[in-house]
Protein backbone atom coordinates (compact mmCIF):
# COMPACT_ATOMS: atom_id res chain seq x y z
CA UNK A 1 0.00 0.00 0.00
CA UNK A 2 1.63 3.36 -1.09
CA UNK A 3 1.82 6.38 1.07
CA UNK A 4 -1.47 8.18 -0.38
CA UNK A 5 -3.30 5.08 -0.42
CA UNK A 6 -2.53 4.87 3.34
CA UNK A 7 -3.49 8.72 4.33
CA UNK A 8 -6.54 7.74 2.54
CA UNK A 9 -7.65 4.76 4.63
CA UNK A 10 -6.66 6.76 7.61
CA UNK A 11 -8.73 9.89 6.24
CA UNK A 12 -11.63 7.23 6.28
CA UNK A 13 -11.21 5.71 9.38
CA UNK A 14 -11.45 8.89 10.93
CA UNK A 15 -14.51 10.42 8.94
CA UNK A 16 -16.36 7.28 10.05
CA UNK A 17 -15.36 7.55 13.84
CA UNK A 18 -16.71 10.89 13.80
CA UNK A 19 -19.92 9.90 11.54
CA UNK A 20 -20.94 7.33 14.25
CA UNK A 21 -21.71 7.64 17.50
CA UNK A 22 -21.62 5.10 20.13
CA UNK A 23 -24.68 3.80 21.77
CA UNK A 24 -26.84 5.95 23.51
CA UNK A 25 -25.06 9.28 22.26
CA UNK A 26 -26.16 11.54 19.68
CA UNK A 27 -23.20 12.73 16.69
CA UNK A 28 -22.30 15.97 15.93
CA UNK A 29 -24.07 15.59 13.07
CA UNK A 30 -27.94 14.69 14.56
CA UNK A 31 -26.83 17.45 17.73
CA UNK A 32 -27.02 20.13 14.46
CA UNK A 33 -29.77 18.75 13.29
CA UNK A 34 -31.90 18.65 16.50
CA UNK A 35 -32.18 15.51 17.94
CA UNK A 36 -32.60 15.04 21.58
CA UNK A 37 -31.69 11.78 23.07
CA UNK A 38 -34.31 10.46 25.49
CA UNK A 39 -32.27 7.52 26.92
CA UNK A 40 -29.30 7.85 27.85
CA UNK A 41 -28.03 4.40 28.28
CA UNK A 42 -27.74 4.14 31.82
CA UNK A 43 -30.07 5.50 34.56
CA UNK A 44 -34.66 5.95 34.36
CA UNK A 45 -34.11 9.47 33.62
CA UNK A 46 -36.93 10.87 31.35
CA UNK A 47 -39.01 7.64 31.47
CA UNK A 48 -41.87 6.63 34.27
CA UNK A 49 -44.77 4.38 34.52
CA UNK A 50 -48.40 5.36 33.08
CA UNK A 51 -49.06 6.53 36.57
CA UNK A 52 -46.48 8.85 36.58
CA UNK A 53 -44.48 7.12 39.06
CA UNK A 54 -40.57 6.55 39.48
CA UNK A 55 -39.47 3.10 37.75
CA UNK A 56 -36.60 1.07 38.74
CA UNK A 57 -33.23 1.06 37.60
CA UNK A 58 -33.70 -2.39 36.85
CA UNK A 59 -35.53 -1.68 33.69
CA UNK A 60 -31.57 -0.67 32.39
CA UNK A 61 -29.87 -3.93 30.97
CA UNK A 62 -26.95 -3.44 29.07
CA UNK A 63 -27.48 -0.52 28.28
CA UNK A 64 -30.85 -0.88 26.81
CA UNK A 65 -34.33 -0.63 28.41
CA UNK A 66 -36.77 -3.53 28.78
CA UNK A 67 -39.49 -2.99 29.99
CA UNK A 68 -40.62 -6.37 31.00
CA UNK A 69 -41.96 -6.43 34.02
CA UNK A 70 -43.60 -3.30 34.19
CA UNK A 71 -46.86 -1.70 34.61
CA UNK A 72 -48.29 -2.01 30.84
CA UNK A 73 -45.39 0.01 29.52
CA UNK A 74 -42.90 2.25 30.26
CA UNK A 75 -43.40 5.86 29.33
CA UNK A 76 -41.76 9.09 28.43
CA UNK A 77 -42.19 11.82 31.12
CA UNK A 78 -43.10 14.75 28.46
CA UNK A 79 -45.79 14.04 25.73
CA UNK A 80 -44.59 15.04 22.35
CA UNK A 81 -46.23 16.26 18.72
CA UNK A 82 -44.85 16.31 15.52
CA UNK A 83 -41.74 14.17 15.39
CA UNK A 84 -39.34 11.23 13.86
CA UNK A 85 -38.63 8.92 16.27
CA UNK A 86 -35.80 6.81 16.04
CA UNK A 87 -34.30 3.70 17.95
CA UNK A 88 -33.42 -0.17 17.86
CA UNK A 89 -34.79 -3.13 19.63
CA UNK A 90 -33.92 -6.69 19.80
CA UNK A 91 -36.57 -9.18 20.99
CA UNK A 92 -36.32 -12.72 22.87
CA UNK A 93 -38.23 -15.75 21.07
CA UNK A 94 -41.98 -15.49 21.13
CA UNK A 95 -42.18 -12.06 21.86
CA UNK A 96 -44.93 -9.90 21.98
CA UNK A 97 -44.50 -5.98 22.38
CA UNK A 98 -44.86 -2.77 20.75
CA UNK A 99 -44.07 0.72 20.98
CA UNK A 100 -46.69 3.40 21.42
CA UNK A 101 -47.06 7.05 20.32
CA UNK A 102 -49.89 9.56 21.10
CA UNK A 103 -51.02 8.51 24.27
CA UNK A 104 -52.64 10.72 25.85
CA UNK A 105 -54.12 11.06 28.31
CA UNK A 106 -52.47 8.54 30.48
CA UNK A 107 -55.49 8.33 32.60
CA UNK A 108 -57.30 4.62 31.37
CA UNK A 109 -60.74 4.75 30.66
CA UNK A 110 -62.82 2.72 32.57
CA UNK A 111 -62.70 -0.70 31.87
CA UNK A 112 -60.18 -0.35 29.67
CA UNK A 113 -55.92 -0.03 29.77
CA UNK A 114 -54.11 2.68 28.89
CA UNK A 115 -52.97 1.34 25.30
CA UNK A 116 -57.01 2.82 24.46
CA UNK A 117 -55.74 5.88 24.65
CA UNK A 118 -52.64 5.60 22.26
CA UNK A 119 -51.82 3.94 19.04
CA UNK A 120 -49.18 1.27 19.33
CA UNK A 121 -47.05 -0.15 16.34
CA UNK A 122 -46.67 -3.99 17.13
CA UNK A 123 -43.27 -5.98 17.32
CA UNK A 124 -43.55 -9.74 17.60
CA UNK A 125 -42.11 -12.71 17.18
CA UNK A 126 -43.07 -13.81 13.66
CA UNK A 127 -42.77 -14.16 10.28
CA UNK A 128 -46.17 -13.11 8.39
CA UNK A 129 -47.50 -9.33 7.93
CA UNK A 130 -50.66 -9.11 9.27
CA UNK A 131 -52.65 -6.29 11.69
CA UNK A 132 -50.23 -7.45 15.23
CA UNK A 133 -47.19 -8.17 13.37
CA UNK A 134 -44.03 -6.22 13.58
CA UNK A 135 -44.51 -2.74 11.53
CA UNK A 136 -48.05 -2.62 11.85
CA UNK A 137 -49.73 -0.05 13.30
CA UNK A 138 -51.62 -2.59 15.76
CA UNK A 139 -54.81 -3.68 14.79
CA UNK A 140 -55.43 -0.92 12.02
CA UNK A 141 -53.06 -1.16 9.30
CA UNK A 142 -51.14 -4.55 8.47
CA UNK A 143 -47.68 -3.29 7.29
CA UNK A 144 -46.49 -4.39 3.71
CA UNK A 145 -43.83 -6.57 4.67
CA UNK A 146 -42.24 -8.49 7.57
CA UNK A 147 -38.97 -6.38 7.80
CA UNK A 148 -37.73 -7.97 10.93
CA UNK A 149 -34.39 -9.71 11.62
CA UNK A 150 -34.93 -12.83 13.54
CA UNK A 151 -35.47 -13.02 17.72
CA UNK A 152 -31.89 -11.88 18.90
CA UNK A 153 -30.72 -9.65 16.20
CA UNK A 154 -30.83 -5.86 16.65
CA UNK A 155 -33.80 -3.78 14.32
CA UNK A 156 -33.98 -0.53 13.92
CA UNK A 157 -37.10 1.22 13.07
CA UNK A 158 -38.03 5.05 12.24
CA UNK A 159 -41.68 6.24 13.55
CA UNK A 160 -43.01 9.52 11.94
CA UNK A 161 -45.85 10.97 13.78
CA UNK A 162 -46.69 14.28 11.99
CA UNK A 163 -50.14 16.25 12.59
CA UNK A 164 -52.62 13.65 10.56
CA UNK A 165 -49.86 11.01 9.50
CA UNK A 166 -48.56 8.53 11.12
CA UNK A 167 -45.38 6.31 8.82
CA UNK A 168 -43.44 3.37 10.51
CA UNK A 169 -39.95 2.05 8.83
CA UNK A 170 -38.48 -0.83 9.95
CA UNK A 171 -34.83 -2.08 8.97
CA UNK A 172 -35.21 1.13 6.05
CA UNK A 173 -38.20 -0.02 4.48
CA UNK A 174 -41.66 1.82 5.01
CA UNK A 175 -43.77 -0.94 5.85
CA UNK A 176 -46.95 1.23 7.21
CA UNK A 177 -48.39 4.17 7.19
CA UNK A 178 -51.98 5.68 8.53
CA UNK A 179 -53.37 9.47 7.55
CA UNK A 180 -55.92 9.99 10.69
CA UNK A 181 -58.10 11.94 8.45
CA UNK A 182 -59.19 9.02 6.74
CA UNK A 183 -60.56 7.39 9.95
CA UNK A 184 -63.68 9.12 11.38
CA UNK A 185 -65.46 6.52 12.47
CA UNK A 186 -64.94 4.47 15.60
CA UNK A 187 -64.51 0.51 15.35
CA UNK A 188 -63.98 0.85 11.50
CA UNK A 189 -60.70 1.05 9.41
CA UNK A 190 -60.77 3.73 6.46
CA UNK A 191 -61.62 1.16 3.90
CA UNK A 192 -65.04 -0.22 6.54
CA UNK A 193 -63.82 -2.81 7.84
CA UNK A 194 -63.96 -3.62 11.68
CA UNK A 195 -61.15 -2.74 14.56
CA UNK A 196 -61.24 -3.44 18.03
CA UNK A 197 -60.44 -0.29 19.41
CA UNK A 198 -63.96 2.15 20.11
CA UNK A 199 -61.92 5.25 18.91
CA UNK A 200 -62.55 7.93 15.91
CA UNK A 201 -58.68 8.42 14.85
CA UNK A 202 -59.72 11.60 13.16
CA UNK A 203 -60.53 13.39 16.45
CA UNK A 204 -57.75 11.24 18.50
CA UNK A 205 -55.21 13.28 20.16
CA UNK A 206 -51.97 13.78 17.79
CA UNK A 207 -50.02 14.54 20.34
CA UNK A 208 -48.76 12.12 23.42
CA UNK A 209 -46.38 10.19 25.31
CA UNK A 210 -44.09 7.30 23.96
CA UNK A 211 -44.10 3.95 25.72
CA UNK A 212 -42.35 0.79 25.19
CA UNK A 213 -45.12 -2.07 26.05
CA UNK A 214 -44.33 -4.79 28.24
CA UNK A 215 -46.56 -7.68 27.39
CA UNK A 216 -45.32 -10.68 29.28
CA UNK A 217 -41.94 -11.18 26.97
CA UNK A 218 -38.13 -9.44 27.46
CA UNK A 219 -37.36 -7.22 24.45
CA UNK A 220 -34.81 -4.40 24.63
CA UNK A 221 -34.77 -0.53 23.36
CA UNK A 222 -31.52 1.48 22.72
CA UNK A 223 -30.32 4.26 21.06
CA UNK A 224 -34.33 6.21 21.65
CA UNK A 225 -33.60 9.69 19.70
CA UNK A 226 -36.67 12.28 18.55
CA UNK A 227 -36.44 15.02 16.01
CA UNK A 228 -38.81 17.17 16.75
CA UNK A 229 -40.59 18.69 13.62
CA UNK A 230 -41.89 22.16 12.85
């Protein structure tokens, strides 16, 4: 390898230390942008339960956060609107999760949990693309593909949740997406069909908190970032 081949490879080396961050940091390059990180690899800090209480520090493995066992999901302290949310999670075998956006308020109806009040996109343990596999936007809109890696690898997935849409990417593909003003009706998706949820999505809250669900499985979160948008 000649000299200028060499300052190359080291020119490289560098550009891609500085293009990455590690774990549970933000580069330069999102800090410019105006992402915010909302876990920061190693403490609670920014995330409580749906009653607004403390959680334990237990919840950080590795730094990751599952939230299994927990009370129906852990959940950011501030509700947010308008914003790209970005992170990866790795599931165990058989797992059933999700991670949910707009809830609000965090007050259950009765009868009902707290997951009424927000729209979760599903992450699970499986290989078809249905309404509760991973990508969809749970029980409303199957995605178009199963983008997942296999129980154990690490995914990472992109959730836009801007005034009336609402897009999911998983792996870099855009596997589902939902505009709210096409739902006005509760218990019926925008092309009639039925849904188990008693909500009109046109008048739902687009604005919330974010939760990771725990639903009886480990699964782990890392690198959580938001952009807000204007």
């Amino acid at each position: 390898m000649n000299r200028s081949t060499l300052l190359a490879v080291v020119i490289l080396m560098f550009a891609s230390a500085w293009a990455f961050a590690a774990d549970n940091t933000l580069t330069d390059q999102e800090k410019k942008d105006g992402w915010l990180l909302l876990f920061d690899g190693q403490t609670m800090k920014g995330w409580m339960s749906p009653k607004e209480k403390p959680l334990p520090d237990k919840h950080v493995q590795d730094g990751s956060l599952n939230p299994h066992p927990c009370d129906y999901m852990l959940t950011s302290e501030k509700a947010w609107e308008n914003y790209k949310l970005s992170l990866d999670f790795k599931i165990s075998p058989k797992c059933n999760s999700g991670i949910f956006v707009r809830t609000f308020p965090l007050m259950p109806r009765p009868g009902k949990d707290v997951g009424f009040n927000g729209i979760e996109i599903a992450i699970d343990d499986t290989k078809t693309a249905d309404f509760h596999d991973t990508g969809a936007i749970y029980d409303l809109v199957k995605p178009t593909k199963n983008a997942m890696k296999p129980a154990g690898e690490w995914n990472h997935i992109v959730i836009t949740s801007d005034r009336n849409l609402l897009v999911v990417e998983v792996n870099g593909e855009q596997v589902s997406r939902m505009n709210f003003d096409e739902w006005p009706e509760k218990n019926k998706r925008s092309d009639g069909s039925a849904h188990k949820f008693d909500v009109a999505y046109k008048t739902h809250p687009r604005h919330g908190h974010i939760g990771l669900q725990d639903h009886g499985s480990d699964c782990w979160y890392k690198n959580i970032k938001l952009l807000p948008l204007k």
